[in-house]
PDB file of N, CA and C in Angstrom:
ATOM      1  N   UNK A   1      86.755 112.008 131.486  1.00  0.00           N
ATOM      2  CA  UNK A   1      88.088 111.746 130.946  1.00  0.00           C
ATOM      3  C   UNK A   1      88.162 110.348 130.331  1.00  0.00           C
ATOM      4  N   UNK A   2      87.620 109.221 131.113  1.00  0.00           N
ATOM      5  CA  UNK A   2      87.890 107.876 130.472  1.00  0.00           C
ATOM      6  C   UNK A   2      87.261 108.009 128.911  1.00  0.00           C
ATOM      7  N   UNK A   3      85.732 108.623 128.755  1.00  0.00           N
ATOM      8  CA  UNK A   3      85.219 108.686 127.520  1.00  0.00           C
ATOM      9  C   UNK A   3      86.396 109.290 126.425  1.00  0.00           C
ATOM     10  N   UNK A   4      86.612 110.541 126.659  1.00  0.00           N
ATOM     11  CA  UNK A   4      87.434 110.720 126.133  1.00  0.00           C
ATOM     12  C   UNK A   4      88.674 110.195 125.632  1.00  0.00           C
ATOM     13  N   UNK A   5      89.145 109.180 126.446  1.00  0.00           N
ATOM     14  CA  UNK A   5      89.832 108.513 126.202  1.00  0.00           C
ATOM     15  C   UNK A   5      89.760 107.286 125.445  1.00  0.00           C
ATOM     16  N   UNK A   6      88.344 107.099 125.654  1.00  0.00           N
ATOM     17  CA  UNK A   6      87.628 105.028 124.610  1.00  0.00           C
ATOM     18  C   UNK A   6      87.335 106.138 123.271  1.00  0.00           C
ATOM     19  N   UNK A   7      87.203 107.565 122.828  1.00  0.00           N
ATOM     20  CA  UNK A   7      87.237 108.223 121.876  1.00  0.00           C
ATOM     21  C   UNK A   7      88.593 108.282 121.192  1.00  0.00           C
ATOM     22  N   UNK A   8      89.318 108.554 121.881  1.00  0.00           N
ATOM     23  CA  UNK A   8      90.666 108.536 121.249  1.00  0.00           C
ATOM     24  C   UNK A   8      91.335 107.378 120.885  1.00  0.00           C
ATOM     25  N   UNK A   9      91.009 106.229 121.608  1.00  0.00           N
ATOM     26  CA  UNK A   9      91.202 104.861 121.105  1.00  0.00           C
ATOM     27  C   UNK A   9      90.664 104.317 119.990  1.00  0.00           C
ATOM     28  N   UNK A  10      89.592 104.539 119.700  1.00  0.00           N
ATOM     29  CA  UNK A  10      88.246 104.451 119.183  1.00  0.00           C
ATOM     30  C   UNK A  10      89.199 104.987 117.558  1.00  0.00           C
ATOM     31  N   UNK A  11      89.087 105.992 117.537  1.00  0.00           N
ATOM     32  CA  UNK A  11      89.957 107.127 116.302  1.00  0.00           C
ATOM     33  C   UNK A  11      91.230 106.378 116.150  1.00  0.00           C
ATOM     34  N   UNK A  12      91.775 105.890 117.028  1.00  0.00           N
ATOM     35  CA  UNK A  12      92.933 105.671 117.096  1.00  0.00           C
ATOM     36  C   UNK A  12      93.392 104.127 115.589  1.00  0.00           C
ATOM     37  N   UNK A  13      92.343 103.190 116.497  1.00  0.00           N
ATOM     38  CA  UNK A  13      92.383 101.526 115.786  1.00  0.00           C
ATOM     39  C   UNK A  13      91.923 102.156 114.270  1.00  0.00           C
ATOM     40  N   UNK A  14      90.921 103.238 114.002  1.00  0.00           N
ATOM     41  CA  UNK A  14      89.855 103.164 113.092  1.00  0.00           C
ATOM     42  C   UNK A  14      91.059 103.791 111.834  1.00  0.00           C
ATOM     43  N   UNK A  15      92.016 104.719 112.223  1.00  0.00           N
ATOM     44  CA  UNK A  15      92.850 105.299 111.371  1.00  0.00           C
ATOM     45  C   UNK A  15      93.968 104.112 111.374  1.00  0.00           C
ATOM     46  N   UNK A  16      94.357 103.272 112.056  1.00  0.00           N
ATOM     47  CA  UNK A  16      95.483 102.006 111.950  1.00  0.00           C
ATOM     48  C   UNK A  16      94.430 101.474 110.784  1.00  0.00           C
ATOM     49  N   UNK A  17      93.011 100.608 111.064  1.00  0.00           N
ATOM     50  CA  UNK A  17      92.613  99.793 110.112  1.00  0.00           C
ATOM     51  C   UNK A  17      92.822 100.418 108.232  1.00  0.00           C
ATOM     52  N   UNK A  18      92.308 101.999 108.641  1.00  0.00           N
ATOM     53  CA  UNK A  18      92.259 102.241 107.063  1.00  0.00           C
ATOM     54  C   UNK A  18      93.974 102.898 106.444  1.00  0.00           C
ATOM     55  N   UNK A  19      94.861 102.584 107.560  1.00  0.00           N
ATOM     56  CA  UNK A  19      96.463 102.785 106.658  1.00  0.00           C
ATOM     57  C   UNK A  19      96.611 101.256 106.087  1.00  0.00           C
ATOM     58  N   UNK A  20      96.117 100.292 106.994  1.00  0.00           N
ATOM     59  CA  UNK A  20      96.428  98.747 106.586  1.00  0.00           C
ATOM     60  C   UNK A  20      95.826  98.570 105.541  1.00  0.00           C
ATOM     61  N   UNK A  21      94.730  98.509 105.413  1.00  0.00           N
ATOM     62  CA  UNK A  21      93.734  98.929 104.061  1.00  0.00           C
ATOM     63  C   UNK A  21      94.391  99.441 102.955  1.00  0.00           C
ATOM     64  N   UNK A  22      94.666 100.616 103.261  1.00  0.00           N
ATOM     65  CA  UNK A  22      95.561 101.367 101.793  1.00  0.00           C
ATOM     66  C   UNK A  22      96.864 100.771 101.737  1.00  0.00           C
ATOM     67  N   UNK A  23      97.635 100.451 102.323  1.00  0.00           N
ATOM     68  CA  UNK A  23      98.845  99.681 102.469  1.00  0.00           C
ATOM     69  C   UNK A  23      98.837  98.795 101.254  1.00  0.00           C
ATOM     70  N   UNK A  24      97.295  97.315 101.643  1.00  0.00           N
ATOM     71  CA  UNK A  24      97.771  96.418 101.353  1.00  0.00           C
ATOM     72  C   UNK A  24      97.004  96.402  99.465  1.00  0.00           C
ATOM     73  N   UNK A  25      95.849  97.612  99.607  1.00  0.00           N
ATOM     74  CA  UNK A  25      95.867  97.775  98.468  1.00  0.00           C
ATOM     75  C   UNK A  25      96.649  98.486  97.218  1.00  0.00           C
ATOM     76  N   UNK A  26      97.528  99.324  97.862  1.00  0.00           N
ATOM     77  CA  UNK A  26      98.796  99.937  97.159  1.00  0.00           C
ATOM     78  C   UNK A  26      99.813  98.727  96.756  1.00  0.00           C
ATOM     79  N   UNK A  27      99.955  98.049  97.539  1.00  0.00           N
ATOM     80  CA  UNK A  27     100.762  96.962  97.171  1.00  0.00           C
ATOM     81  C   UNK A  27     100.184  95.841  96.462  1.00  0.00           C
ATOM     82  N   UNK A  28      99.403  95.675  95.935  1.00  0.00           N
ATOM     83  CA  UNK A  28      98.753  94.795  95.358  1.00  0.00           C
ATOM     84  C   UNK A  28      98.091  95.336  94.312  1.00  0.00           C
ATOM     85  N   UNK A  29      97.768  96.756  93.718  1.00  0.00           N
ATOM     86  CA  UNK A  29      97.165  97.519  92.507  1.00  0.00           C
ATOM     87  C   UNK A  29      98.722  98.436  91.820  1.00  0.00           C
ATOM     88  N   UNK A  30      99.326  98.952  92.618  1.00  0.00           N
ATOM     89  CA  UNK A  30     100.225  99.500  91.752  1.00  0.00           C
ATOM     90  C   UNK A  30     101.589  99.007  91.956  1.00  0.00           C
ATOM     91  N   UNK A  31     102.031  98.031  93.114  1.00  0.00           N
ATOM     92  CA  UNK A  31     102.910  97.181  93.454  1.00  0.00           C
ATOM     93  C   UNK A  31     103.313  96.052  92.349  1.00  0.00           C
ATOM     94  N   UNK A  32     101.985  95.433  92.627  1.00  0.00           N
ATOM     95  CA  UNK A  32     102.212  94.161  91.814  1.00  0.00           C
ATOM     96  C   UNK A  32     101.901  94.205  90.293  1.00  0.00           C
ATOM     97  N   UNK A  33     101.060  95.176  90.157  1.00  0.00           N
ATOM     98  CA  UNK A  33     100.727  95.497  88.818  1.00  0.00           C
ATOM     99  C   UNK A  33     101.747  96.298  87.967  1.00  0.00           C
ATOM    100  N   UNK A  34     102.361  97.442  88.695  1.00  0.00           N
ATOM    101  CA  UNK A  34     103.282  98.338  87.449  1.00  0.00           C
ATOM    102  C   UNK A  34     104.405  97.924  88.285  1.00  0.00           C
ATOM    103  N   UNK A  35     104.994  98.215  89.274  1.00  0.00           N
ATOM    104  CA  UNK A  35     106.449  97.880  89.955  1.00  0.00           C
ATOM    105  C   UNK A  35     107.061  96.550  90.127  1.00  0.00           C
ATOM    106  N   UNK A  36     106.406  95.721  90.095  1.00  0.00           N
ATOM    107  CA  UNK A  36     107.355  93.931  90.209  1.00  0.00           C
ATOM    108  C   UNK A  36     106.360  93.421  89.561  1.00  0.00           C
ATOM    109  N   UNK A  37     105.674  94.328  88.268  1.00  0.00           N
ATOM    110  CA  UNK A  37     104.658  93.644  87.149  1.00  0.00           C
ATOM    111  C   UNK A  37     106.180  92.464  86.294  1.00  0.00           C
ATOM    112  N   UNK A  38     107.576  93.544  86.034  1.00  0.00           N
ATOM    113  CA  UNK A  38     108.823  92.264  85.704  1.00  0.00           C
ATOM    114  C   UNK A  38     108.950  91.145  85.897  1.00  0.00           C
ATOM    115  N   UNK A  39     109.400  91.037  87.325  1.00  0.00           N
ATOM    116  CA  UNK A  39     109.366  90.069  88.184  1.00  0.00           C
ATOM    117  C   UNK A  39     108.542  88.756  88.530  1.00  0.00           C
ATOM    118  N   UNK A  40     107.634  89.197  88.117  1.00  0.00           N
ATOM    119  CA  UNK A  40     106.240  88.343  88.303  1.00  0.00           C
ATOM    120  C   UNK A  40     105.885  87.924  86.782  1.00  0.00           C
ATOM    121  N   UNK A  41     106.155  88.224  85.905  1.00  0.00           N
ATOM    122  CA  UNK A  41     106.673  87.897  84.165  1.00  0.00           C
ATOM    123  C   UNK A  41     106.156  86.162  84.081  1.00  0.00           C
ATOM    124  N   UNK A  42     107.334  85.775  85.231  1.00  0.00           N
ATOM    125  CA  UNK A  42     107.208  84.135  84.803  1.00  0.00           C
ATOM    126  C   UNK A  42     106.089  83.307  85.419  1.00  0.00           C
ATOM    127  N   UNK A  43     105.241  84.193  86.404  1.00  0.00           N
ATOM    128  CA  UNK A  43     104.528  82.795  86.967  1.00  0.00           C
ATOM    129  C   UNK A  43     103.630  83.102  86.188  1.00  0.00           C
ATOM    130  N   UNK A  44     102.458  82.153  85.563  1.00  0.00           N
ATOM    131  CA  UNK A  44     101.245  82.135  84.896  1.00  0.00           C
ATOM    132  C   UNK A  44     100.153  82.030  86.009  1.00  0.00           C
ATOM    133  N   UNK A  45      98.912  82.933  85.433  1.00  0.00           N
ATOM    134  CA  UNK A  45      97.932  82.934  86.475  1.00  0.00           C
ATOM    135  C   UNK A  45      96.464  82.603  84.968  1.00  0.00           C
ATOM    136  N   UNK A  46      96.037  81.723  85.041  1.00  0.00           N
ATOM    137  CA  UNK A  46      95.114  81.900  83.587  1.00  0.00           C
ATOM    138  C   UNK A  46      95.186  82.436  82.577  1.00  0.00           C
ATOM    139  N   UNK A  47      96.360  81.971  81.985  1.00  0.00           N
ATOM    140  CA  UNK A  47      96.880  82.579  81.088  1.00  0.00           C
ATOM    141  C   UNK A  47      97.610  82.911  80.295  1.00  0.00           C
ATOM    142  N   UNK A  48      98.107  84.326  81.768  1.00  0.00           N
ATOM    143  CA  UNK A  48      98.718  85.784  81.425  1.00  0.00           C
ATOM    144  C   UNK A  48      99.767  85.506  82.450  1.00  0.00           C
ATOM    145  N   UNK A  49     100.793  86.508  82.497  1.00  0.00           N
ATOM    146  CA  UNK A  49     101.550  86.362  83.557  1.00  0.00           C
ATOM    147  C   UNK A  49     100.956  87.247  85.217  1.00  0.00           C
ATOM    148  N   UNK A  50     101.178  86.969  86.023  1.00  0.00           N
ATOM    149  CA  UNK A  50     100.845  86.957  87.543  1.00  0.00           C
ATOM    150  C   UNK A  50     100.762  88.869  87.464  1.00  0.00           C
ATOM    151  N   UNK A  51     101.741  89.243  87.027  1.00  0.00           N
ATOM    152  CA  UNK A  51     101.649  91.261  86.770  1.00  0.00           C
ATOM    153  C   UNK A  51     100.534  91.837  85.831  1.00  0.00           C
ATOM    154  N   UNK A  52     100.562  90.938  84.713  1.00  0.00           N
ATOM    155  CA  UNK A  52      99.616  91.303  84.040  1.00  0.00           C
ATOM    156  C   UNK A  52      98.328  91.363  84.787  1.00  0.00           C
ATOM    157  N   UNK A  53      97.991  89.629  85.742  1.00  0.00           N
ATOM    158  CA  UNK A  53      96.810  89.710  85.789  1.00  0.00           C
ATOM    159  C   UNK A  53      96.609  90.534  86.779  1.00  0.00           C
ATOM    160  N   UNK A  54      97.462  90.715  87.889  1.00  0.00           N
ATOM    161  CA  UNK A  54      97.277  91.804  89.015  1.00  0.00           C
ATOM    162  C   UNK A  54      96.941  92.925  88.614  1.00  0.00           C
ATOM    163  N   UNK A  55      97.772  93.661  87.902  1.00  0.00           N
ATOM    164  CA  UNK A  55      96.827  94.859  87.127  1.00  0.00           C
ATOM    165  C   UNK A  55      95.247  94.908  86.342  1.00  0.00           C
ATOM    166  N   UNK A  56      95.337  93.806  85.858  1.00  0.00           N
ATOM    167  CA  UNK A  56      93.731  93.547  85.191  1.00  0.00           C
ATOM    168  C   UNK A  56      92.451  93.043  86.195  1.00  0.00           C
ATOM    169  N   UNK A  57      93.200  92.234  87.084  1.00  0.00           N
ATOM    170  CA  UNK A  57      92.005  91.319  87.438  1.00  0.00           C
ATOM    171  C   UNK A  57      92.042  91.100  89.000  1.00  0.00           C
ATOM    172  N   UNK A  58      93.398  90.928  89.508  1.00  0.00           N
ATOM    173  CA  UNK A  58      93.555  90.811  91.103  1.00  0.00           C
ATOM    174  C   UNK A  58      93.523  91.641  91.486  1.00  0.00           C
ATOM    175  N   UNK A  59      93.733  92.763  91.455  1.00  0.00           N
ATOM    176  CA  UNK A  59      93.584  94.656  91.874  1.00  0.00           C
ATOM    177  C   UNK A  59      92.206  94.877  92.378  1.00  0.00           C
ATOM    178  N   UNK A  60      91.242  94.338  91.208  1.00  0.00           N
ATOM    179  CA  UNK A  60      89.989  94.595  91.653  1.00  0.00           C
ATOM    180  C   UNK A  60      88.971  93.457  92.902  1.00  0.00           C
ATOM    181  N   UNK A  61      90.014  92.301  92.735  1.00  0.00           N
ATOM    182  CA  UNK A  61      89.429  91.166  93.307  1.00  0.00           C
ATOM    183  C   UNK A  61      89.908  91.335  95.048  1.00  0.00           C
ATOM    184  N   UNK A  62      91.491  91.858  94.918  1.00  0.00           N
ATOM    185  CA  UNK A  62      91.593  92.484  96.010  1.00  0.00           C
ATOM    186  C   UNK A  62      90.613  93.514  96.809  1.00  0.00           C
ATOM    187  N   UNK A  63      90.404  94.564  95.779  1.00  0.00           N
ATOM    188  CA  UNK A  63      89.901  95.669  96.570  1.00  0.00           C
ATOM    189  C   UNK A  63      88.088  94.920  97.000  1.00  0.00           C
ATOM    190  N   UNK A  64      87.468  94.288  96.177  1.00  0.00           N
ATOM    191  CA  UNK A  64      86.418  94.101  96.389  1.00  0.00           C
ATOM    192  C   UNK A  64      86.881  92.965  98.163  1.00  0.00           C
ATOM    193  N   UNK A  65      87.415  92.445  98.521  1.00  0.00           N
ATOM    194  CA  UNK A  65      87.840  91.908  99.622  1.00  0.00           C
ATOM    195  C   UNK A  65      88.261  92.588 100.679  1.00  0.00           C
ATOM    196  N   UNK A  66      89.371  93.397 100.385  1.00  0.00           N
ATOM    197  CA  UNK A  66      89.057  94.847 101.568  1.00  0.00           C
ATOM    198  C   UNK A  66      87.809  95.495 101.965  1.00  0.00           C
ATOM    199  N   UNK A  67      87.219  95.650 100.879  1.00  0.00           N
ATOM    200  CA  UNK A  67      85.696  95.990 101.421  1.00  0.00           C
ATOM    201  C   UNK A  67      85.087  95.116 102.880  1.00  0.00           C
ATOM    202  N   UNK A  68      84.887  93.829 101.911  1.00  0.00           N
ATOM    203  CA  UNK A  68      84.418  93.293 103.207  1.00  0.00           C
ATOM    204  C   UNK A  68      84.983  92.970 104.445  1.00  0.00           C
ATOM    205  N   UNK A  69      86.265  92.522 104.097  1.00  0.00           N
ATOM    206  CA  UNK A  69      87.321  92.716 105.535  1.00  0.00           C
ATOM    207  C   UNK A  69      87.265  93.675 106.088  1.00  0.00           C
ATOM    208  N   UNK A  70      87.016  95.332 105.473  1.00  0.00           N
ATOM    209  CA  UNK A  70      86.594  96.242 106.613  1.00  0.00           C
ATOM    210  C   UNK A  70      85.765  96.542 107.063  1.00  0.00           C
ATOM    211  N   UNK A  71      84.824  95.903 106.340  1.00  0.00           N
ATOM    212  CA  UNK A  71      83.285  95.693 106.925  1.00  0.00           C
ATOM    213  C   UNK A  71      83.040  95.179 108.340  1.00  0.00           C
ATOM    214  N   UNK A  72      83.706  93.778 108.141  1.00  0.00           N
ATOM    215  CA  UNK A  72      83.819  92.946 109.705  1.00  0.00           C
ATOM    216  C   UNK A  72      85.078  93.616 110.475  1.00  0.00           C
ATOM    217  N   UNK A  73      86.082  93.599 110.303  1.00  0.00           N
ATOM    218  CA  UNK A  73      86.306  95.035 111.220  1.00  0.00           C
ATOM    219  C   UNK A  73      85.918  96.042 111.716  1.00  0.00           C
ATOM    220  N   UNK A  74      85.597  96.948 111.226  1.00  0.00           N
ATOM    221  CA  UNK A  74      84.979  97.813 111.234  1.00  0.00           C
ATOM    222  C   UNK A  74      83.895  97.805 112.261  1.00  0.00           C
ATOM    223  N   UNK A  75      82.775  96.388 112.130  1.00  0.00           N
ATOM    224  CA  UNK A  75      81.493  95.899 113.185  1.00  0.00           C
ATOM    225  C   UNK A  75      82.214  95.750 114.650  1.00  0.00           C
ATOM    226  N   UNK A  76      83.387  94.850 114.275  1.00  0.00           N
ATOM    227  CA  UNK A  76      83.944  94.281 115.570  1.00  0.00           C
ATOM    228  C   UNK A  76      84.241  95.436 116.548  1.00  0.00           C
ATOM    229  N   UNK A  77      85.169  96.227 115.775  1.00  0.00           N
ATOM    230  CA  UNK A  77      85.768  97.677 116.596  1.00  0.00           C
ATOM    231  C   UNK A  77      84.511  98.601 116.873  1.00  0.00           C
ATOM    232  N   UNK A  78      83.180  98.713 116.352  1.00  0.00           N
ATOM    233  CA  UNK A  78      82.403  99.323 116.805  1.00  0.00           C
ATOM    234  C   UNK A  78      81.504  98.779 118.057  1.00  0.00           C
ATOM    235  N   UNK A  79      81.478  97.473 118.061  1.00  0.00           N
ATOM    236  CA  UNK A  79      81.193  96.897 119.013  1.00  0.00           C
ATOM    237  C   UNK A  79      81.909  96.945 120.120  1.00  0.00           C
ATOM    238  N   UNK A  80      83.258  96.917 120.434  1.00  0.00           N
ATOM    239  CA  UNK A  80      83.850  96.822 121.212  1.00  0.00           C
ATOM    240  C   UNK A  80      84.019  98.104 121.980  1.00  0.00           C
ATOM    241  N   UNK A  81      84.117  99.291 121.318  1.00  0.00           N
ATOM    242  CA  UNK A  81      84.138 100.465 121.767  1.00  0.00           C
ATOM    243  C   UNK A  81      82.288 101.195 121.951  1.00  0.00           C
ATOM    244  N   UNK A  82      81.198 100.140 121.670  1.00  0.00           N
ATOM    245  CA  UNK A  82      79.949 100.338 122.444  1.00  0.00           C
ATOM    246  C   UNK A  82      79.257 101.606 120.967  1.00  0.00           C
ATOM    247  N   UNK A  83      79.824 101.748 119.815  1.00  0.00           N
ATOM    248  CA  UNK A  83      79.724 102.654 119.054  1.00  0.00           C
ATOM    249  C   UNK A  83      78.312 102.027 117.816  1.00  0.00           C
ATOM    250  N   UNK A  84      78.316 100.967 118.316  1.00  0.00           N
ATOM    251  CA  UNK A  84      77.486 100.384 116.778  1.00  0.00           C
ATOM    252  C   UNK A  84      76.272 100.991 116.787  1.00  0.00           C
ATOM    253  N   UNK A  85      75.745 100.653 115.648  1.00  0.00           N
ATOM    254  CA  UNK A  85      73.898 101.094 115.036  1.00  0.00           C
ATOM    255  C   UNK A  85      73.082 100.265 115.322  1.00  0.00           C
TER     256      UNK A  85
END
């Protein structure tokens, strides 16, 4: 029963990490880029304005950073629950 249970925990963190994940990349690729792309009009980021570049350039700079943030997550929580390679 306990196994079963560091399994269900286990599933548990691993589906929290990848909603936070999509969360914070939804909000930052189609958030900041098409929905408060307005809003964001006035600040300059090299350039362009802050919407523009989020759609062009921070979207991807983001996602390439989630990667690795869930990378080291990902190690930590496998470690902890005794699961690693």
């Amino acid at each position: 029963m306990a196994d079963q249970s560091s399994s269900n925990a286990y599933w548990k963190a691993n589906v929290r990490i990848i909603q936070i994940s999509l969360a914070v990349w939804f909000i930052c690729s189609f958030g900041m880029g098409i929905i408060l792309r307005p809003a964001l009009s006035g600040i300059m980021v090299g350039g362009a304005d802050l919407g523009f570049w989020m759609a062009q350039n921070g979207s991807i700079y983001i996602f390439i950073a989630l990667i690795f943030v869930y990378t080291v997550v990902m190690n930590r929580l496998d470690r902890e629950h005794g699961v690693e390679e």
